[in-house]
Every structure is written in structure tokens, then in C-alpha cells.
N, C-alpha and C. Protein backbone atom coordinates (compact mmCIF):
# COMPACT_ATOMS: atom_id res chain seq x y z
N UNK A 1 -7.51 27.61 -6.64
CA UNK A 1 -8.46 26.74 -5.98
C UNK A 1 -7.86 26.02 -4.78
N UNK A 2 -6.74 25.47 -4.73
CA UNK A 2 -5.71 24.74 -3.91
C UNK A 2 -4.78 25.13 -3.89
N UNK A 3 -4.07 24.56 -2.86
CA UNK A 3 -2.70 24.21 -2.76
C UNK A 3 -2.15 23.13 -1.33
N UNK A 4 -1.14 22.83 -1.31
CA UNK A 4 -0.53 21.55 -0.64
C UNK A 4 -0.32 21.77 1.06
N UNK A 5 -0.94 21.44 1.48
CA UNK A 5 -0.09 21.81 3.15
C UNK A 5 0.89 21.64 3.15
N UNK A 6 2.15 22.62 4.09
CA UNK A 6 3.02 22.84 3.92
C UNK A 6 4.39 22.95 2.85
N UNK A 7 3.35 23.30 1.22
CA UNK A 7 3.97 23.22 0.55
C UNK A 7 4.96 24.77 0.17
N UNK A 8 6.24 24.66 0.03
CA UNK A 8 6.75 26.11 -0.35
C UNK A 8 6.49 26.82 -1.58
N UNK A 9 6.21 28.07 -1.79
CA UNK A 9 5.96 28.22 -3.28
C UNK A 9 7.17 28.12 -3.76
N UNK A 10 8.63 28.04 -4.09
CA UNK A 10 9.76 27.15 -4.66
C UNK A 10 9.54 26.03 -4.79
N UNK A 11 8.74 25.73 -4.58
CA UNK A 11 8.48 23.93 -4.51
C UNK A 11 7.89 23.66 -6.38
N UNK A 12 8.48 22.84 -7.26
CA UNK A 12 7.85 22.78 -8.57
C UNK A 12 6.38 22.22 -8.78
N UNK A 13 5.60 22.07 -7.37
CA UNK A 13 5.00 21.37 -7.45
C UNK A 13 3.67 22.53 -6.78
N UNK A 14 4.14 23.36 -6.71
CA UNK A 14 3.35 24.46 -5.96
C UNK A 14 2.12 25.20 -7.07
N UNK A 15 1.16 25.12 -6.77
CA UNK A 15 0.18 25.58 -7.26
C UNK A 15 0.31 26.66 -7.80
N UNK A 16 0.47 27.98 -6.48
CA UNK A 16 0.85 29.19 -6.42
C UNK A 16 2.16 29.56 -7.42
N UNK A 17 3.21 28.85 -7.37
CA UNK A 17 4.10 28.87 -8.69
C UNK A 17 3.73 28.65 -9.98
N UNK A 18 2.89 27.75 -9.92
CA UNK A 18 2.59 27.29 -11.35
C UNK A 18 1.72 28.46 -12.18
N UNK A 19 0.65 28.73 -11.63
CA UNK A 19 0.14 29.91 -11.70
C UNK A 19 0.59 31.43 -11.65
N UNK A 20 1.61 31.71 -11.43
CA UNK A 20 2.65 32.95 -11.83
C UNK A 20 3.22 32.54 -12.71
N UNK A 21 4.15 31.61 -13.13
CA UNK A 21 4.65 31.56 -14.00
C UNK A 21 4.26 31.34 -15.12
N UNK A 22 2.79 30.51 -15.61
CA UNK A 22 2.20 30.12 -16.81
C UNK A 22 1.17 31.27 -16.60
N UNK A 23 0.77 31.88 -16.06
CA UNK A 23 -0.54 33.30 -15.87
C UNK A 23 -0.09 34.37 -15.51
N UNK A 24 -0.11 34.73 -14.25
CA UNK A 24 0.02 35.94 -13.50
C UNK A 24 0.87 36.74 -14.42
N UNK A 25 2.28 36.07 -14.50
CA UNK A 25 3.60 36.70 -15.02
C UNK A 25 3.34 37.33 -16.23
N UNK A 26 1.98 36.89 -17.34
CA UNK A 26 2.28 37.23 -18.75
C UNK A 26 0.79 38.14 -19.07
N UNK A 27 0.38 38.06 -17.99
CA UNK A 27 -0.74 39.32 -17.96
C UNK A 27 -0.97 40.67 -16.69
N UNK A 28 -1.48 41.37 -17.30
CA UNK A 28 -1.76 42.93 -16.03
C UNK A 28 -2.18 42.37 -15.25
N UNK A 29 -2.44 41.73 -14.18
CA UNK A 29 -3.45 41.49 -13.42
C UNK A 29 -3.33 42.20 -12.07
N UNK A 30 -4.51 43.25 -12.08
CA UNK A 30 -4.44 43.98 -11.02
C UNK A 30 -4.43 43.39 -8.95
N UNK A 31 -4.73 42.13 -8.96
CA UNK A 31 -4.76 41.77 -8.00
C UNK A 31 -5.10 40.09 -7.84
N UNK A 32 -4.24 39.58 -7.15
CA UNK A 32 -4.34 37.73 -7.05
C UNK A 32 -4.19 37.84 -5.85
N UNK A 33 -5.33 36.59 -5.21
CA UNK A 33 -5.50 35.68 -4.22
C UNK A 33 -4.79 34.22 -4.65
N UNK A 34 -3.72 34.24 -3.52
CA UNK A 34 -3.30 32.69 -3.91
C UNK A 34 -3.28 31.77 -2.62
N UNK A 35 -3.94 30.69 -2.89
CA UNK A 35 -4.04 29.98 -1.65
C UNK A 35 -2.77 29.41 -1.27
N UNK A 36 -2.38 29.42 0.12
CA UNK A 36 -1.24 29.15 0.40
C UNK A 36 -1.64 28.10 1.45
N UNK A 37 -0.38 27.17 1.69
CA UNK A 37 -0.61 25.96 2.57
C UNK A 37 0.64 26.15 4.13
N UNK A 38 0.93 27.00 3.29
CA UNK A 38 2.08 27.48 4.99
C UNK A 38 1.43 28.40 5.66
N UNK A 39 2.22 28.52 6.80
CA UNK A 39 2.16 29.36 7.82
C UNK A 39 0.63 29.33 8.72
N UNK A 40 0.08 29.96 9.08
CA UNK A 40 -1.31 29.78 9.56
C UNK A 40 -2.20 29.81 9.14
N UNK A 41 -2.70 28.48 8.72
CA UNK A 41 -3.59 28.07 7.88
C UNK A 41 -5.47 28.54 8.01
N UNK A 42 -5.39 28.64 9.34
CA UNK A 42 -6.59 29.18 9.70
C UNK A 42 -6.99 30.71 9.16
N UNK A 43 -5.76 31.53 9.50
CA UNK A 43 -6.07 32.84 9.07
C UNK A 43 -5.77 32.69 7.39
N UNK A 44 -5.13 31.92 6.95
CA UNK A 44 -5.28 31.86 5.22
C UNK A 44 -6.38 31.77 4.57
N UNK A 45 -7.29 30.95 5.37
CA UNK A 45 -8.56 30.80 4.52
C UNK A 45 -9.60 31.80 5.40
N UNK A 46 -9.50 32.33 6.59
CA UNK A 46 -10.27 33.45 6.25
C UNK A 46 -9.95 34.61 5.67
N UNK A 47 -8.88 34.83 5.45
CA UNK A 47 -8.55 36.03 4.24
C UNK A 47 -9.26 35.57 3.11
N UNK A 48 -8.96 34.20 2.51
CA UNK A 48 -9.81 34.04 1.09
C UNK A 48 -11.13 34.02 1.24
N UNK A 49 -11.31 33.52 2.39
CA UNK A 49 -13.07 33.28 2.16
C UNK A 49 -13.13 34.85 2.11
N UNK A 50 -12.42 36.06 3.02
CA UNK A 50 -12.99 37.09 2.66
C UNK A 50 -13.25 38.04 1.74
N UNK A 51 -12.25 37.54 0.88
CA UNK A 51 -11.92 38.01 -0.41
C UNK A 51 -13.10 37.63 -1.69
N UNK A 52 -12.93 36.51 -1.54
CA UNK A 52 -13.42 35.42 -2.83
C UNK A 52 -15.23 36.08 -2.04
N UNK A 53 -15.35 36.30 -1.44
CA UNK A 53 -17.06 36.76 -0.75
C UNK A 53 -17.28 37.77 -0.96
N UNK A 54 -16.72 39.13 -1.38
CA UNK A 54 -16.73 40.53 -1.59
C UNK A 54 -17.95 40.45 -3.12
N UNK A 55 -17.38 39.40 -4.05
CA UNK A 55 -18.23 39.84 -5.34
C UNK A 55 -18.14 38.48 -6.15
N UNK A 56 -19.16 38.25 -6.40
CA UNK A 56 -19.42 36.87 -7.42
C UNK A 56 -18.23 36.30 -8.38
N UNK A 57 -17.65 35.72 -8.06
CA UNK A 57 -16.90 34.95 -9.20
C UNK A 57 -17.73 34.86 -10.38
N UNK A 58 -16.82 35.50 -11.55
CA UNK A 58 -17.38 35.19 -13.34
C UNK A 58 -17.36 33.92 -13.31
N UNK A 59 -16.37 33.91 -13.60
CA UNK A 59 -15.74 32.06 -14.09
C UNK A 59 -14.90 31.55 -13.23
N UNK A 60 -15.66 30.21 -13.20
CA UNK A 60 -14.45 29.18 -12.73
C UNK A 60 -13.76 28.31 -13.23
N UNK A 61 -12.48 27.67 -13.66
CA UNK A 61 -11.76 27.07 -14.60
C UNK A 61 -11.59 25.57 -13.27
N UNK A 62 -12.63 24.62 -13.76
CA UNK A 62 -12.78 23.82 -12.70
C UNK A 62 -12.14 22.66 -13.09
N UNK A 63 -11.47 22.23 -13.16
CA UNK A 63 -10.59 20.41 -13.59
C UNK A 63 -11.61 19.22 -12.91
N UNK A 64 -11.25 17.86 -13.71
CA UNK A 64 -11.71 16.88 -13.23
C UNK A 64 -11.04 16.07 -12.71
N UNK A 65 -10.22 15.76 -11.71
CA UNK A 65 -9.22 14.66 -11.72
C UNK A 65 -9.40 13.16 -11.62
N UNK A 66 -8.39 12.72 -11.91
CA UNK A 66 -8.50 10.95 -12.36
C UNK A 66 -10.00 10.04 -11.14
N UNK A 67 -9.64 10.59 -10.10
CA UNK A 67 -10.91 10.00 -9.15
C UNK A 67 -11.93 10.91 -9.45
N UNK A 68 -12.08 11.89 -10.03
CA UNK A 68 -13.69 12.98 -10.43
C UNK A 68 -13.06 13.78 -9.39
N UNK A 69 -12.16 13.87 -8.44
CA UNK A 69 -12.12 15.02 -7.61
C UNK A 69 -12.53 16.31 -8.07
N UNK A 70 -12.87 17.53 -7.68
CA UNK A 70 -12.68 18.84 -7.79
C UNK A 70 -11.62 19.58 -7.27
N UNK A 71 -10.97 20.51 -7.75
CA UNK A 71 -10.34 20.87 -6.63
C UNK A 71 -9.82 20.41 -5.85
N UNK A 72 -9.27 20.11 -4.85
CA UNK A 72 -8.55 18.63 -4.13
C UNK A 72 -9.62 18.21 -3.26
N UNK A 73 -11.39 18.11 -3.71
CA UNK A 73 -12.10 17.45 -2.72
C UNK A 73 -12.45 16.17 -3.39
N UNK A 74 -11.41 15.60 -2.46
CA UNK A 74 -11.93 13.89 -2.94
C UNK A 74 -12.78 13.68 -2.83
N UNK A 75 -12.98 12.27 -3.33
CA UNK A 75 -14.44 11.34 -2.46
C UNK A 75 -14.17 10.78 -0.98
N UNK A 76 -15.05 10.63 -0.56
CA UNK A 76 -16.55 11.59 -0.58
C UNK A 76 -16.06 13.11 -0.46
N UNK A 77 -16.28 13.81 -1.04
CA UNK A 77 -16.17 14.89 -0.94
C UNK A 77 -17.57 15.56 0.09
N UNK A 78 -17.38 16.54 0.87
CA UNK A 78 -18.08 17.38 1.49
C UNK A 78 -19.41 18.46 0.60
N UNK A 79 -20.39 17.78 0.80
CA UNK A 79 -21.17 18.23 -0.53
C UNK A 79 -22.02 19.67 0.54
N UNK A 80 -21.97 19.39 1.88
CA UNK A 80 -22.75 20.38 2.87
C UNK A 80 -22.34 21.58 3.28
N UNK A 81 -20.87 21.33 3.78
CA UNK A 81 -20.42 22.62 3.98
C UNK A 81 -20.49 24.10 3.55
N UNK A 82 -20.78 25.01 3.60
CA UNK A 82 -21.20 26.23 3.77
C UNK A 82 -19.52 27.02 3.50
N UNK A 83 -18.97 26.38 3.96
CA UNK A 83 -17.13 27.18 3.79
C UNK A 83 -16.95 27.62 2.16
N UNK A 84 -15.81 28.50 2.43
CA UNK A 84 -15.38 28.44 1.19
C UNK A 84 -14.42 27.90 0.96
N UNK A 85 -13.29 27.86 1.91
CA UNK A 85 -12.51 27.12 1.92
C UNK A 85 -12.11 26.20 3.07
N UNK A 86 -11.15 24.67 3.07
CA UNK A 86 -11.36 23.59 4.16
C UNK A 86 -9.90 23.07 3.50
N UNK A 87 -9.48 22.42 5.02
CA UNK A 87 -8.73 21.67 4.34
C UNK A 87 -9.05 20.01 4.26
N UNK A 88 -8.18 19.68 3.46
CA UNK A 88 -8.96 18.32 3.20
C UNK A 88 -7.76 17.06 3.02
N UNK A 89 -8.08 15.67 3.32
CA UNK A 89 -7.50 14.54 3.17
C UNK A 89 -7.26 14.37 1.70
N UNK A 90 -6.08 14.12 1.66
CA UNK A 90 -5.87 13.80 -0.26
C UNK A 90 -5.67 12.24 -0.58
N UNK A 91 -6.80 11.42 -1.16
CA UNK A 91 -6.71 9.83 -1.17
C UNK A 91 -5.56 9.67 -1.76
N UNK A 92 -5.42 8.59 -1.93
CA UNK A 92 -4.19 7.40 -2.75
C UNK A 92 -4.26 7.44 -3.99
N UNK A 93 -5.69 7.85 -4.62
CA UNK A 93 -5.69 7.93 -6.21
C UNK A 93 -5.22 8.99 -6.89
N UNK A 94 -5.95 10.17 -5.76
CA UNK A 94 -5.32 11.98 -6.01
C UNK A 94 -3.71 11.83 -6.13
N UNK A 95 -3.12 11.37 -4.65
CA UNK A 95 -1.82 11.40 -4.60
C UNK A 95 -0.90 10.61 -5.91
N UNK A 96 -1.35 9.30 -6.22
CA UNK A 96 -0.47 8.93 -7.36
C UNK A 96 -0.97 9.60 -8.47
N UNK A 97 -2.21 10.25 -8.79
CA UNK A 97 -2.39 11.20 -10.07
C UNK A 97 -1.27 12.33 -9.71
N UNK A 98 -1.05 12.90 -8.74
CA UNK A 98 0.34 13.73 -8.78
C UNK A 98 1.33 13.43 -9.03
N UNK A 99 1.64 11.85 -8.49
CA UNK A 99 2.64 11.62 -9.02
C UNK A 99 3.20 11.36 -10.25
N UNK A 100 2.29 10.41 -10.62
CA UNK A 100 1.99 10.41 -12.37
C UNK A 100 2.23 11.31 -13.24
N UNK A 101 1.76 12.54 -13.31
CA UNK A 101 2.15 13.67 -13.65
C UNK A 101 3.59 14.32 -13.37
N UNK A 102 4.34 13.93 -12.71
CA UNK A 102 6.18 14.05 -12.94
C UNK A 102 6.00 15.39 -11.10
N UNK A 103 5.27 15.25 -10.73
CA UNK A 103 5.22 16.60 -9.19
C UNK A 103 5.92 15.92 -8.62
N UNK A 104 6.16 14.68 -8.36
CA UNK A 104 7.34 14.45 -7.21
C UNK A 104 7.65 12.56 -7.71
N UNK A 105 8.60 12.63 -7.23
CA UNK A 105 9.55 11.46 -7.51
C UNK A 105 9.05 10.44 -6.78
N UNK A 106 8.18 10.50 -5.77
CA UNK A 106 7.91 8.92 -4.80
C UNK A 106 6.65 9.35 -4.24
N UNK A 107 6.04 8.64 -3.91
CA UNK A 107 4.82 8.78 -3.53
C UNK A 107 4.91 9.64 -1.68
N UNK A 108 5.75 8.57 -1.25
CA UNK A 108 6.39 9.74 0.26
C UNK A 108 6.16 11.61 -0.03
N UNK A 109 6.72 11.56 -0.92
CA UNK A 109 6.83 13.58 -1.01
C UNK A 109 4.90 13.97 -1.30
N UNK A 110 4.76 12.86 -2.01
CA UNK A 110 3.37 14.05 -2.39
C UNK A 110 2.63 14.08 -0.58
N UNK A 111 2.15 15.25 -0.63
CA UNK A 111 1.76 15.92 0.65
C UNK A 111 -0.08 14.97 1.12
N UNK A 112 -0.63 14.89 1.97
CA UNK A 112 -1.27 14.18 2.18
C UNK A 112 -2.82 14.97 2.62
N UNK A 113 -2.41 16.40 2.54
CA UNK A 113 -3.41 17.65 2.94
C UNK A 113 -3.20 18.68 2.18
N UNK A 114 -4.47 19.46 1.89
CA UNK A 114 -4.14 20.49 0.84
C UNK A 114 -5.24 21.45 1.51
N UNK A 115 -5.29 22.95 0.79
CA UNK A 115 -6.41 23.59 1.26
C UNK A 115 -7.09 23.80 -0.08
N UNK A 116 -8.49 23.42 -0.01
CA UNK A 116 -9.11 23.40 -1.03
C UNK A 116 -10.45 23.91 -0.86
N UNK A 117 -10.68 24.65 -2.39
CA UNK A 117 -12.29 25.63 -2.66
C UNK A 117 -13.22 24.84 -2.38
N UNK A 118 -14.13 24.96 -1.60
CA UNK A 118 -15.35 23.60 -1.33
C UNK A 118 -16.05 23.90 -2.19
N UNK A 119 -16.64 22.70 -2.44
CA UNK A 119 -18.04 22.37 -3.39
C UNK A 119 -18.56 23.51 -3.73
N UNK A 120 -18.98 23.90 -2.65
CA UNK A 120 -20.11 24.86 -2.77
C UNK A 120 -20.06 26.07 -3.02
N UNK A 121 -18.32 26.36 -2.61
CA UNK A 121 -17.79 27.96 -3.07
C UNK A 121 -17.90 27.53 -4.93
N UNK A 122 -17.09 26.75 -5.33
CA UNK A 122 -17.09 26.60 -6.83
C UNK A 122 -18.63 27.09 -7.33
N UNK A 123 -19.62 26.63 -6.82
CA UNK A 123 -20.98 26.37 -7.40
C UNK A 123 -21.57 28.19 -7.27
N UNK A 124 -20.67 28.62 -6.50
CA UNK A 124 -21.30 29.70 -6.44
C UNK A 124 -21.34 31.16 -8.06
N UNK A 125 -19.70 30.36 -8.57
CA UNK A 125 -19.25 30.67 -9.85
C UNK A 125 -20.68 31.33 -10.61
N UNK A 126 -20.57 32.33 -11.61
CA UNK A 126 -21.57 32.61 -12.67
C UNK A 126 -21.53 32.10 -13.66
N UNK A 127 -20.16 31.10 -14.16
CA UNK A 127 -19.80 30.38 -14.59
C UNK A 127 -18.87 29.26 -14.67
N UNK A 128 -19.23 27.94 -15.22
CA UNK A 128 -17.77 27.30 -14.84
C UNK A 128 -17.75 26.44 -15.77
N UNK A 129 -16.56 26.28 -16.20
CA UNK A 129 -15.75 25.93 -17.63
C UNK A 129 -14.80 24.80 -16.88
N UNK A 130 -14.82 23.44 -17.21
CA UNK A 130 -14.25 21.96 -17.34
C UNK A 130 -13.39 21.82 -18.48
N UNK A 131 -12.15 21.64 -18.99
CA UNK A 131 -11.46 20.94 -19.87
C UNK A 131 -10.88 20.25 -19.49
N UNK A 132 -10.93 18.63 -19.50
CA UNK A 132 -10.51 17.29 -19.06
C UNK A 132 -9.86 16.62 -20.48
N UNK A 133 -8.39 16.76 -20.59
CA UNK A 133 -8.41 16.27 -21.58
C UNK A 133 -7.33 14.60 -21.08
N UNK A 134 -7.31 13.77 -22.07
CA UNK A 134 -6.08 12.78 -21.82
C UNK A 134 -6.94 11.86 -21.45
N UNK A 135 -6.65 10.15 -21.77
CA UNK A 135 -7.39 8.72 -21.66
C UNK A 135 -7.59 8.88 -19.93
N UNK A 136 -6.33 9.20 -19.56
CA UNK A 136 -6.08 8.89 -17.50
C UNK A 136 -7.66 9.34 -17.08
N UNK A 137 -7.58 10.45 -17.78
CA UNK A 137 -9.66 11.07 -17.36
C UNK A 137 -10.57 10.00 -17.51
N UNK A 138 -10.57 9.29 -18.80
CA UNK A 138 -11.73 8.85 -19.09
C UNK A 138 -12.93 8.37 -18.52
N UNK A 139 -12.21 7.25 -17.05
CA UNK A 139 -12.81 6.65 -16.31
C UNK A 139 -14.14 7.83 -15.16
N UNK A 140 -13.02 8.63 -14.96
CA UNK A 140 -13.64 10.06 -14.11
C UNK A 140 -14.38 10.80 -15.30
N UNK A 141 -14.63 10.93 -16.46
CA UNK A 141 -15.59 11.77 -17.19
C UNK A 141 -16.36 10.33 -17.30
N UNK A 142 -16.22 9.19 -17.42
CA UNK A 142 -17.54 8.38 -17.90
C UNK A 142 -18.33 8.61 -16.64
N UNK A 143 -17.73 8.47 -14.99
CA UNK A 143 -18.88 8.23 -14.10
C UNK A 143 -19.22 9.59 -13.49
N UNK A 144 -19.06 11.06 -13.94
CA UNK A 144 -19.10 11.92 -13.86
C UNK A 144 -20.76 12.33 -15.07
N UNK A 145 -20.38 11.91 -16.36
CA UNK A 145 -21.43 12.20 -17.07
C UNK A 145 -22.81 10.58 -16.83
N UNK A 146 -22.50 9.73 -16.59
CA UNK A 146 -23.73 8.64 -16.19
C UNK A 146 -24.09 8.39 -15.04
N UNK A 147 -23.36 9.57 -13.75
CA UNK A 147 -24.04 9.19 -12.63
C UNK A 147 -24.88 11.16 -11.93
N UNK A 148 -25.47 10.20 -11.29
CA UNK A 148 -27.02 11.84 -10.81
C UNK A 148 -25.57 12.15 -9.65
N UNK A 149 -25.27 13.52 -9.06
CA UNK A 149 -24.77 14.18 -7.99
C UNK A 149 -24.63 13.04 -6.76
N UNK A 150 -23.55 12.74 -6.63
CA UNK A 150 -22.90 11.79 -5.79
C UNK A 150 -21.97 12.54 -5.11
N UNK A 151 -21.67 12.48 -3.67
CA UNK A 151 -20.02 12.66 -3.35
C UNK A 151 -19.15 12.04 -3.25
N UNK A 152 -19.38 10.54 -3.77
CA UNK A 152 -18.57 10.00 -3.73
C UNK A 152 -18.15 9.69 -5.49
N UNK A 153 -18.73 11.08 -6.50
CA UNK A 153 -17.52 10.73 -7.63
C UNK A 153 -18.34 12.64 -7.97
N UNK A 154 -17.02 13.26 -7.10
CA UNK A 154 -17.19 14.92 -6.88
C UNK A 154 -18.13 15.74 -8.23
N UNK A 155 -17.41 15.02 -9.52
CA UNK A 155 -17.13 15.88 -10.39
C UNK A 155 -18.93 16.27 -11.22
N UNK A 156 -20.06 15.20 -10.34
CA UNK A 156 -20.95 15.14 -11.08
C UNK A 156 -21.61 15.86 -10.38
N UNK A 157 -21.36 17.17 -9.33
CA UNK A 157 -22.09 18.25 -8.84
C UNK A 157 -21.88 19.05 -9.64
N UNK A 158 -20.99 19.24 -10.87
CA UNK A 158 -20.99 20.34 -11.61
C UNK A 158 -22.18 20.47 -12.79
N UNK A 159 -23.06 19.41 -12.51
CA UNK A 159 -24.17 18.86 -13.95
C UNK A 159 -25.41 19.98 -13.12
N UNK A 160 -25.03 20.07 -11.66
CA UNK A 160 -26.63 20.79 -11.27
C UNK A 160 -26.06 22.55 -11.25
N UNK A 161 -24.96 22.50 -12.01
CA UNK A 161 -24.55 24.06 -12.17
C UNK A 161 -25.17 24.81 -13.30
N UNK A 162 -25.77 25.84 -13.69
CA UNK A 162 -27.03 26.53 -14.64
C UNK A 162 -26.14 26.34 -16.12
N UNK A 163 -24.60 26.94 -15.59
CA UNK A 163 -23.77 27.34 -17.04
C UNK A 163 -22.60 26.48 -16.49
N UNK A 164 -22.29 25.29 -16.83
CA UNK A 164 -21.14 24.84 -16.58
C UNK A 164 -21.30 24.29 -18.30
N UNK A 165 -19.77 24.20 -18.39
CA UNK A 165 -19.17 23.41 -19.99
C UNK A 165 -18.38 22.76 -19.76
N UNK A 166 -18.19 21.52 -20.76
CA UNK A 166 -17.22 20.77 -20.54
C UNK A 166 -16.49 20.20 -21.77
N UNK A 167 -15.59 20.26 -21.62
CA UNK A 167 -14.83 20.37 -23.25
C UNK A 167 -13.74 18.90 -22.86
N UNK A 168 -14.06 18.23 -23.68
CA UNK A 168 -13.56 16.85 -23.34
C UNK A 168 -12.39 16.77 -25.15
N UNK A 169 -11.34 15.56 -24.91
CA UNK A 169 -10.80 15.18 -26.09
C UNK A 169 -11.28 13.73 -26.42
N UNK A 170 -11.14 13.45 -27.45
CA UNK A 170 -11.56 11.80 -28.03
C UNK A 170 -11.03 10.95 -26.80
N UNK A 171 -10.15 11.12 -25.85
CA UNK A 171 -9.40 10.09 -25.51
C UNK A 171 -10.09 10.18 -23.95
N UNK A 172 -10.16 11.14 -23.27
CA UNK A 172 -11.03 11.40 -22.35
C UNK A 172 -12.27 11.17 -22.25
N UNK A 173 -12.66 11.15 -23.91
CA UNK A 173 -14.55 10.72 -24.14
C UNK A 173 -14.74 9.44 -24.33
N UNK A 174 -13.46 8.65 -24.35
CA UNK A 174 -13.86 7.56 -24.92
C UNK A 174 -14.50 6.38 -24.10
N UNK A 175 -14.93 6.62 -22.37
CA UNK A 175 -15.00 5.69 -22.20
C UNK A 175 -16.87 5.56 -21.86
N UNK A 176 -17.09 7.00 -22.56
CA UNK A 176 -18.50 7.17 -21.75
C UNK A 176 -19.27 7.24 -22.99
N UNK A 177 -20.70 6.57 -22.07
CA UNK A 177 -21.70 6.36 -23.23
C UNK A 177 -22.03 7.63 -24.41
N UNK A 178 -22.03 7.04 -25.36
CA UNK A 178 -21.98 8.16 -26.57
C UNK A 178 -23.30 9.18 -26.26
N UNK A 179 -24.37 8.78 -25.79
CA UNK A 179 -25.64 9.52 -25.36
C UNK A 179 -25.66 10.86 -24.68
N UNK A 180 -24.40 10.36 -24.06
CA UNK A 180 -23.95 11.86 -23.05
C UNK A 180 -23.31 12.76 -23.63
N UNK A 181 -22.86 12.26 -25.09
CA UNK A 181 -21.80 13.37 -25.51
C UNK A 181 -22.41 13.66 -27.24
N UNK A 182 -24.08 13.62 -27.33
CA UNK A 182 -24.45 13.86 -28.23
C UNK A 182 -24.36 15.25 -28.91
N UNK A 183 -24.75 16.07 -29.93
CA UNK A 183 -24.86 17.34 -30.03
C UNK A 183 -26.08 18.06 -29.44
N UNK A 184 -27.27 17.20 -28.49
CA UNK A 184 -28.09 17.68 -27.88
C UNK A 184 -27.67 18.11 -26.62
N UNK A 185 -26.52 17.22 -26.08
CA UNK A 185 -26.04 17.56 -24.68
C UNK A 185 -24.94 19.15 -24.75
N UNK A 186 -26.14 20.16 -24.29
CA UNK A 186 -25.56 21.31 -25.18
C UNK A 186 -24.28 22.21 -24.69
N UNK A 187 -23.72 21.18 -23.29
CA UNK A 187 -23.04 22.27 -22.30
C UNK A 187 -21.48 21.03 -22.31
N UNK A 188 -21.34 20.07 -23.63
CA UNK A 188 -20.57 19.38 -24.07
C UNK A 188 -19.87 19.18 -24.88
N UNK A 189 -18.47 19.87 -25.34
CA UNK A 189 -18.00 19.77 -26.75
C UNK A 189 -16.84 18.70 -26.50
N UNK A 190 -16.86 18.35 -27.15
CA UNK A 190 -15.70 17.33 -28.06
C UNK A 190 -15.00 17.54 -28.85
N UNK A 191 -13.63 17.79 -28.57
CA UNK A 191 -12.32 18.65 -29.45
C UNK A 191 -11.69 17.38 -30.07
């Protein structure tokens, strides 16, 4: 979905690494698109847009991050654009959620631009699958499930998606009204 401007894939913090080594590496996979943040960024994302445009994405494995971001589109996130891919400003909340997570030692290193799947490429998915787990979420799944499609809290454009799921833990659910996470709300499990 992302990755860091000018980030190296040696870098431990690299998308594109992380994803070979926990995926790529331990299955056949006949062919990967990996978004890259070096070299010429312009022609990077029209290779993907041309790629990722050939044939419908099945599934998308979409995250929520601590601000509701998607993908690295903060708030406000770009709800219009037509792209598939953009690059984008990474706020202060994104950046210390990286840091938080052990990606870099000072807030200086985390990168301040990334290239990221827009809104609207995600939505294009035939499916898309959310697992948000950990308390740090909670705040971003409560105003994600009690607010209507906002761009300024990303994650609640995924509610006007046909087949999206969202698989939350007690600690992630805990801060949102129980109504939202009934057994009627049918595209919602609770692990």
C-alpha cells in the first residue's frame, strides 16, 4: 500500500522489507508490486497505477492507524482523487505512531512523506478485510465506527465499502459504543 520517501529497502523500517521477509519469502508468489519511495517517484507510481489497473483487486488487507489513517492518508485525507497512487504529508500523530512502534529511535528519522494507495484505489478492492488490534487503536476504531464518512478521521470511508470486515480485539473495542459492535453489526467480529 505504502512506503517512505526516500526510504532504502535495508532500512528496518521499510515496508517493502517487511513484506518479503514476513510474506513474499515463505510463499510461491508468482509476481509482486512493491511500492518504492526512491529513485523517481513519478515513474513509480505510474508503473503501479499500471499494474494495480490491469484487473480488480480480490482483497485488500487495509489497517487502521492510531489517527484512523489508511494507508499513510492522513487527515484530511484526499477523499476525491481519482489516482491510485499520491504522495502524501505524514502528520505528527502518524509519525510518533511509527515511532512508538520501535521503526526508528527519534522522531527526526521517521520520514515526513510516503507514497500511498489513495482512498479510492483501496475502495476499488472486491474486498477488504481491517484487523486493528491493541488499546493505541481504540480511540481511531471508536471515531471510525460512530462517525458517517469524514476525511478528516480516513478510516470511516471503509463503512461505504459493500464487503469490508473488521476484526477488532477487546482492547481496541473498548472504547466504542457497544451498539456498533453488536452481533447485528454483521461485517464486525470481536476476537
Amino acid at each position: 500500500l505504502d512506503e517512505y520517501i526516500g526510504m532504502p529497502k535495508a532500512h528496518p523500517a521499510s515496508f517493502r522489507r517487511y513484506l518479503e521477509e514476513r510474506f513474499a519469502s515463505r510463499i510461491n508468489l508468482r509476481k509482486a508490486y512493491y511500492v518504492s519511495g526512491e529513485g523517481d517517484i513519478k515513474e513509480n507510481i505510474r508503473i503501479l497505477t499500471e499494474e494495480i489497473r490491469k484487473a480488480p483487486v480480490d482483497l485488500a488487507l487495509i489497517g487502521i492507524g492510531e489517527n484512523a489513517h489508511i494507508a499513510f492518508n492522513d487527515p484530511p485525507a484526499d477523499f476525491e482523487t481519482k489516482e491510485a497512487y499520491i504522495v502524501v504529508n505524514l502528520d505528527e500523530k502518524c509519525r510518533n505512531q511509527q515511532l512508538g512502534e520501535g521503526w526508528f529511535s527519534a522522531i527526526d528519522e521517521v520520514p515526513k512523506q510516503a507514497v500511498s494507495m489513495t482512498v479510492y484505489q483501496m475502495l476499488q478492492s472486491k474486498a477488504i478485510v481491517s484487523c486493528v488490534p491493541y488499546k493505541v487503536k481504540a480511540d481511531a476504531i471508536k471515531k471510525t465506527l460512530e462517525n458517517e464518512p469524514d476525511n478528516r478521521i480516513p478510516a470511516t470511508v471503509l463503512k461505504t465499502h459493500p464487503d469490508w470486515a473488521l476484526f477488532l480485539d477487546e482492547d481496541s473495542a473498548s472504547l466504542a459504543d457497544k451498539k456498533y459492535l453488536a452481533p447485528s453489526s454483521a461485517n464486525i467480529w470481536l476476537e
